[in-house]
N, C-alpha and C. Protein backbone atom coordinates (compact mmCIF):
# COMPACT_ATOMS: atom_id res chain seq x y z
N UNK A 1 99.18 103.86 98.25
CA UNK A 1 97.97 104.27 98.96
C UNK A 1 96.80 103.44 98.44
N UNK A 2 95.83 103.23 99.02
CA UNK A 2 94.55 102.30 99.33
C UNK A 2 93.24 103.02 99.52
N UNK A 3 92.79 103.04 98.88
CA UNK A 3 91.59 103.57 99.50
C UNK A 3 90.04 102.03 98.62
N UNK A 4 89.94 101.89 100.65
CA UNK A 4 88.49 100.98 100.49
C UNK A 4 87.26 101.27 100.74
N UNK A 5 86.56 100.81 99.66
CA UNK A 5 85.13 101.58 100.78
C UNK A 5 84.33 100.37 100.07
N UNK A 6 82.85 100.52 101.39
CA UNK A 6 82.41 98.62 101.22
C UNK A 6 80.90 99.38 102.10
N UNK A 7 79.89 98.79 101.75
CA UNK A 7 78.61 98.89 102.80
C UNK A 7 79.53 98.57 104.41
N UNK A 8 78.74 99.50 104.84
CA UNK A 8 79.13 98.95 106.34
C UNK A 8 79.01 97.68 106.88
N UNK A 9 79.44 97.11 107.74
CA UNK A 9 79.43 95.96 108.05
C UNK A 9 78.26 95.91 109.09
N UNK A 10 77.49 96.83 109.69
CA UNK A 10 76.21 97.01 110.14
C UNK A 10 75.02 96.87 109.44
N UNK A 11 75.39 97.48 108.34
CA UNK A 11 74.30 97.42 107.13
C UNK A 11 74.32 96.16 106.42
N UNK A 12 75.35 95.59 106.63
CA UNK A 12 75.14 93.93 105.73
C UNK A 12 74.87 92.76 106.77
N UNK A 13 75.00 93.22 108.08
CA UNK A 13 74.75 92.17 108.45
C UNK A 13 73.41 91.47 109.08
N UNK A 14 72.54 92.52 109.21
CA UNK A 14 71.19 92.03 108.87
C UNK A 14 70.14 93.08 107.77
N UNK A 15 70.20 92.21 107.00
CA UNK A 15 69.54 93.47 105.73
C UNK A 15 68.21 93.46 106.02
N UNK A 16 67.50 94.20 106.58
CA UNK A 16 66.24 94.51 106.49
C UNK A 16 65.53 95.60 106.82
N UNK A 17 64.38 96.43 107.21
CA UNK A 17 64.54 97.78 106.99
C UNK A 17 64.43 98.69 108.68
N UNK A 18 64.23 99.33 108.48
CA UNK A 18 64.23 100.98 109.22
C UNK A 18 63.09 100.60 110.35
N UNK A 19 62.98 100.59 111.58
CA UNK A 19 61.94 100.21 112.08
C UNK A 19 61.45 101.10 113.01
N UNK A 20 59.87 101.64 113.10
CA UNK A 20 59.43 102.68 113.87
C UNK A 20 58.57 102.12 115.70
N UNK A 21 58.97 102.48 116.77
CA UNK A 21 58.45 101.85 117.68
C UNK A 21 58.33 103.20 118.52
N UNK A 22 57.47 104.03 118.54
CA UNK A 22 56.29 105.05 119.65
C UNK A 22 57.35 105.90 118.95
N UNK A 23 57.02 106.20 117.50
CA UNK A 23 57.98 107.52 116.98
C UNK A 23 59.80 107.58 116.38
N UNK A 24 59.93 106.64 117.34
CA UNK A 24 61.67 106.57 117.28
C UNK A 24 62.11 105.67 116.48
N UNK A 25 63.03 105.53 115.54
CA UNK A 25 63.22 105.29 114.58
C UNK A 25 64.76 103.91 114.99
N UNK A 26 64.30 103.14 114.93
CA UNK A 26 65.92 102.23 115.31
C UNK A 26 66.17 101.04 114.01
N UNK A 27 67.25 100.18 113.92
CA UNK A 27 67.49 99.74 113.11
C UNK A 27 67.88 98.04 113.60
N UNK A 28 67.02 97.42 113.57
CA UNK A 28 67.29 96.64 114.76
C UNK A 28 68.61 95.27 113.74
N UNK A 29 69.50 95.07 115.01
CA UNK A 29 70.41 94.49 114.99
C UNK A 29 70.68 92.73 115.06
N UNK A 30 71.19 91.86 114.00
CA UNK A 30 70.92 90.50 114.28
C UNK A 30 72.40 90.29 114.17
N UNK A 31 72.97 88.95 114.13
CA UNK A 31 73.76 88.26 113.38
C UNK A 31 74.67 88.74 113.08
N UNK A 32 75.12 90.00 114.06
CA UNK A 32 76.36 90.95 113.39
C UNK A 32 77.68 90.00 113.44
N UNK A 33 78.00 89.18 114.13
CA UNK A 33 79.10 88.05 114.96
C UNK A 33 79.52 87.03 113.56
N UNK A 34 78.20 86.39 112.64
CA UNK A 34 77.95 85.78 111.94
C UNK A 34 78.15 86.02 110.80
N UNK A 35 79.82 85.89 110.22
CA UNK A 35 79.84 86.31 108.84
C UNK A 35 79.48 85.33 107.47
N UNK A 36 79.27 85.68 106.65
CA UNK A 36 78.61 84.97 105.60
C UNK A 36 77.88 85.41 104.71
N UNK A 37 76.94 84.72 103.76
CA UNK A 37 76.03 85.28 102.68
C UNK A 37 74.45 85.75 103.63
N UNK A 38 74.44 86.78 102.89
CA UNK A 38 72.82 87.59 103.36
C UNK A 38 72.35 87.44 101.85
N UNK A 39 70.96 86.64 102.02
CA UNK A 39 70.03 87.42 100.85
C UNK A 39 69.24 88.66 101.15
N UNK A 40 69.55 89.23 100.13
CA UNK A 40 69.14 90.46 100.00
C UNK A 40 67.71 90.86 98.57
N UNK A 41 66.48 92.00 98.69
CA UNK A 41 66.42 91.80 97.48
C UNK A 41 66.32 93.68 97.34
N UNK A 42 67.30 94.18 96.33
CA UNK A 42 67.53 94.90 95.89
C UNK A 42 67.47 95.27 94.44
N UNK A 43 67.41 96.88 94.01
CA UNK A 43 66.63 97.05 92.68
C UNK A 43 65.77 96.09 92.04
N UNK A 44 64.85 95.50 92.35
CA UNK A 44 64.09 94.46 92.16
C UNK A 44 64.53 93.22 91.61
N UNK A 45 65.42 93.04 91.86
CA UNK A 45 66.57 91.68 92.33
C UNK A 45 67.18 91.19 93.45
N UNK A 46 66.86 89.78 93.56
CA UNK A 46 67.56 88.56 94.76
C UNK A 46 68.83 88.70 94.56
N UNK A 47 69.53 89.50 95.48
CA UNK A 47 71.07 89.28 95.31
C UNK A 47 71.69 88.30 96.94
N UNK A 48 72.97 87.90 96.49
CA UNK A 48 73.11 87.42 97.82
C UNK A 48 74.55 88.09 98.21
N UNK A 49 74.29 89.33 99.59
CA UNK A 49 75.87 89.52 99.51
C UNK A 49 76.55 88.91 100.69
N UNK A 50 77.69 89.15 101.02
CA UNK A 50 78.34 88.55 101.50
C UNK A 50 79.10 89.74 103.03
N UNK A 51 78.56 89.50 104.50
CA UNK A 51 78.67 90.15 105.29
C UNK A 51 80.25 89.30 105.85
N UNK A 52 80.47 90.62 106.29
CA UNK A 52 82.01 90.18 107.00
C UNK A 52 82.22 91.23 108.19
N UNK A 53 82.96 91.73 109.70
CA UNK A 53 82.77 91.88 110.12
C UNK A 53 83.77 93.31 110.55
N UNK A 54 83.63 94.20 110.73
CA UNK A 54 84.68 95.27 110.14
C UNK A 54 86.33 94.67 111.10
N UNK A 55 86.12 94.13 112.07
CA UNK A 55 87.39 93.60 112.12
C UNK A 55 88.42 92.64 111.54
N UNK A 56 87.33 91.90 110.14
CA UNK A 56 87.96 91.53 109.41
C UNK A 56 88.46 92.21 108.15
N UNK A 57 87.80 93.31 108.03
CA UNK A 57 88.28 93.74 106.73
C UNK A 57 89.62 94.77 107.05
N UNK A 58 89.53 95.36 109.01
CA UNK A 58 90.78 95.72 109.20
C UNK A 58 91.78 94.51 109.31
N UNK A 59 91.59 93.62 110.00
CA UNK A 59 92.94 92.80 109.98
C UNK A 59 93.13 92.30 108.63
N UNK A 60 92.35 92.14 107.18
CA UNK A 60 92.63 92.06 106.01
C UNK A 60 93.67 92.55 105.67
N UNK A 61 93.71 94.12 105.81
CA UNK A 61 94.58 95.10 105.45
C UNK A 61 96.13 95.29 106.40
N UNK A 62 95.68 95.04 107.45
CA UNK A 62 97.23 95.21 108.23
C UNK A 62 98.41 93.77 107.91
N UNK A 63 96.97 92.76 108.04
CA UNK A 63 98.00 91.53 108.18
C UNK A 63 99.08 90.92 106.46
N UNK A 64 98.23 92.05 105.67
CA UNK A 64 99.08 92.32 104.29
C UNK A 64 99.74 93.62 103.70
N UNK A 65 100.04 93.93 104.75
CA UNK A 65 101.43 94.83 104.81
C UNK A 65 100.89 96.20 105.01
N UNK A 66 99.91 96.61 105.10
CA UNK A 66 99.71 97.91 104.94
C UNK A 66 99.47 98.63 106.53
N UNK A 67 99.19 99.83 106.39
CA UNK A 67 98.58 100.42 107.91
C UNK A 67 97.29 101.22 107.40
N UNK A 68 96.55 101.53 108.67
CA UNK A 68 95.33 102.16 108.28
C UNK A 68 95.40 103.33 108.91
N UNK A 69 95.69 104.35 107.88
CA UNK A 69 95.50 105.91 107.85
C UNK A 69 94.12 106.18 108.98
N UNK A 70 93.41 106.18 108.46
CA UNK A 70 92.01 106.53 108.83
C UNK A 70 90.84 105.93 108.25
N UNK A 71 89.91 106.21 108.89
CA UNK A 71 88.36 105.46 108.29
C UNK A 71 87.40 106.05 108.86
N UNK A 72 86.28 106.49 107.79
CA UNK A 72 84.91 107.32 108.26
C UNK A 72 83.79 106.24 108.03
N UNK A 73 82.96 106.72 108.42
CA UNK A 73 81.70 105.82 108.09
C UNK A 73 80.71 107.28 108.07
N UNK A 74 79.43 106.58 106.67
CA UNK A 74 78.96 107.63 106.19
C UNK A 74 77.48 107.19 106.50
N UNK A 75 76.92 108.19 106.85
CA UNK A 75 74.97 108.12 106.92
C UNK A 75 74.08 109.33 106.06
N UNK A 76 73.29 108.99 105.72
CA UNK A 76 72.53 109.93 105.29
C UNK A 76 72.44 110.86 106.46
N UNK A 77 72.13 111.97 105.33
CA UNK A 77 71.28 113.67 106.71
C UNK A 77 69.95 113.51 107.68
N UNK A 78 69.45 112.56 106.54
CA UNK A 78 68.08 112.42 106.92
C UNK A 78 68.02 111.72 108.45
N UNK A 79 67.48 112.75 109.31
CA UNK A 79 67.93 111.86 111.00
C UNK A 79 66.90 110.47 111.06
N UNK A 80 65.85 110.39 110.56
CA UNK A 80 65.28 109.05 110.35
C UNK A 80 66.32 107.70 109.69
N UNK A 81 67.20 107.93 108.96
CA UNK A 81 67.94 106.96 108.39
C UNK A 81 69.72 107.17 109.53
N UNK A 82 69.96 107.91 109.93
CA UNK A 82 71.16 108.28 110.61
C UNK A 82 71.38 107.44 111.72
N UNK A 83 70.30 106.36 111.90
CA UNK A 83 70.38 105.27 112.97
C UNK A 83 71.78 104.10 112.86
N UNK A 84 72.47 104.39 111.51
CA UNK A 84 73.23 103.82 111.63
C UNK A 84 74.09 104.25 110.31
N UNK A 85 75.15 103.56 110.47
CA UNK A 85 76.01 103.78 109.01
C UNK A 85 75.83 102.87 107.79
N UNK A 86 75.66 103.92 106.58
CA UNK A 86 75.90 102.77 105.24
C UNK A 86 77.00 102.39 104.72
N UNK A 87 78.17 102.83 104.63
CA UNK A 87 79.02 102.50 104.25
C UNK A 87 80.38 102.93 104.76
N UNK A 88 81.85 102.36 104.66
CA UNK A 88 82.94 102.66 105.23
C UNK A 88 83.70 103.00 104.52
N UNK A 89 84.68 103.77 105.09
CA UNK A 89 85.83 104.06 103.72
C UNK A 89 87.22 104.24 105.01
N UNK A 90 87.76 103.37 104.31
CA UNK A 90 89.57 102.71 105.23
C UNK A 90 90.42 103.55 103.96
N UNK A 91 91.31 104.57 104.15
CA UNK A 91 92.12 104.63 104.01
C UNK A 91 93.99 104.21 104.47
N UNK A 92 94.34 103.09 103.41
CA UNK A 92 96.00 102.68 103.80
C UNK A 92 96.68 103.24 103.24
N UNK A 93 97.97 102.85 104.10
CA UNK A 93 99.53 102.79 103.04
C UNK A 93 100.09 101.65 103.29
N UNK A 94 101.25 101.05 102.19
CA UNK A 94 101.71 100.21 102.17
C UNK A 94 103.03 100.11 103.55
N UNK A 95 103.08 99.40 104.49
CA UNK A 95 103.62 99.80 105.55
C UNK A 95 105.44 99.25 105.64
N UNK A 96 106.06 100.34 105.64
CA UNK A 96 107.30 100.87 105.28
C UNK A 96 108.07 99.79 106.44
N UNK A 97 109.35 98.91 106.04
CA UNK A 97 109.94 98.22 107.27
C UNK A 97 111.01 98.68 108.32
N UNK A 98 111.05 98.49 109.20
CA UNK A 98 111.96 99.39 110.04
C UNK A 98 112.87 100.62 109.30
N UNK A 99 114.12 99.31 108.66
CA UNK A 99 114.84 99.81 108.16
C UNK A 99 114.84 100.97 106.96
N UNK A 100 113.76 100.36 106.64
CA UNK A 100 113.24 101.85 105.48
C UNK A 100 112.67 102.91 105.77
N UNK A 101 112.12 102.81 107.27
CA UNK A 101 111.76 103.47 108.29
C UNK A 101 112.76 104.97 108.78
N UNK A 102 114.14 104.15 108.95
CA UNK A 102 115.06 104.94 109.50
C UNK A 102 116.32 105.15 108.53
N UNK A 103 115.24 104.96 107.02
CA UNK A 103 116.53 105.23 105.83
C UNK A 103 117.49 104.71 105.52
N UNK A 104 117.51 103.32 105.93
CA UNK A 104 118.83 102.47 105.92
C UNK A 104 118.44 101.84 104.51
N UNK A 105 119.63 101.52 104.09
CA UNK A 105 119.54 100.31 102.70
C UNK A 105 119.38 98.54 103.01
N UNK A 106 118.70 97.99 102.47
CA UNK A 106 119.13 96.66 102.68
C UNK A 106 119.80 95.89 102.02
């Protein structure tokens, strides 16, 4: 069993903040297509992370043997921040081959 969890791939792919337009609260969207390094500056440090695109981090996992149980994505309560998700969590398993499937020996 596997368990991943990673900033969302929404949240990394354009880092910048919370934006208010006649009250309503949106999170506006760039470069989601475009994987690569984002600078970021966090706890009062230039970090640079590295956005990838959640269909890569699923085909990561299948195309090396595993299957994906399930996956949530988490937001704060706060409905001002709930505009989108911060982070993901993929639960796998290592994915069993036919034959071990249907209890046979090899």
């Amino acid at each position: 069993m596997m368990i991943f969890i990673a900033e969302h791939p929404l949240f990394t792919s354009n880092p910048t903040t919370l934006t208010k337009i006649n009250g309503t609260t949106f999170y506006p969207l760039r470069d989601y297509m475009e994987e690569g390094p984002r600078k970021v500056f966090w706890l009062g440090t230039n970090l640079i992370k590295q956005h990838h695109m959640l269909s890569t981090f699923i085909n990561c996992i299948t195309k090396n043997g595993m299957d994906v149980i399930d996956m949530e994505e988490w937001a704060p309560e706060d409905p001002d921040k709930r505009v989108r998700p911060y982070s993901i969590v993929i639960r796998a398993k290592k994915r069993m081959n036919t034959l071990q499937a249907a209890g046979c020996q090899q």
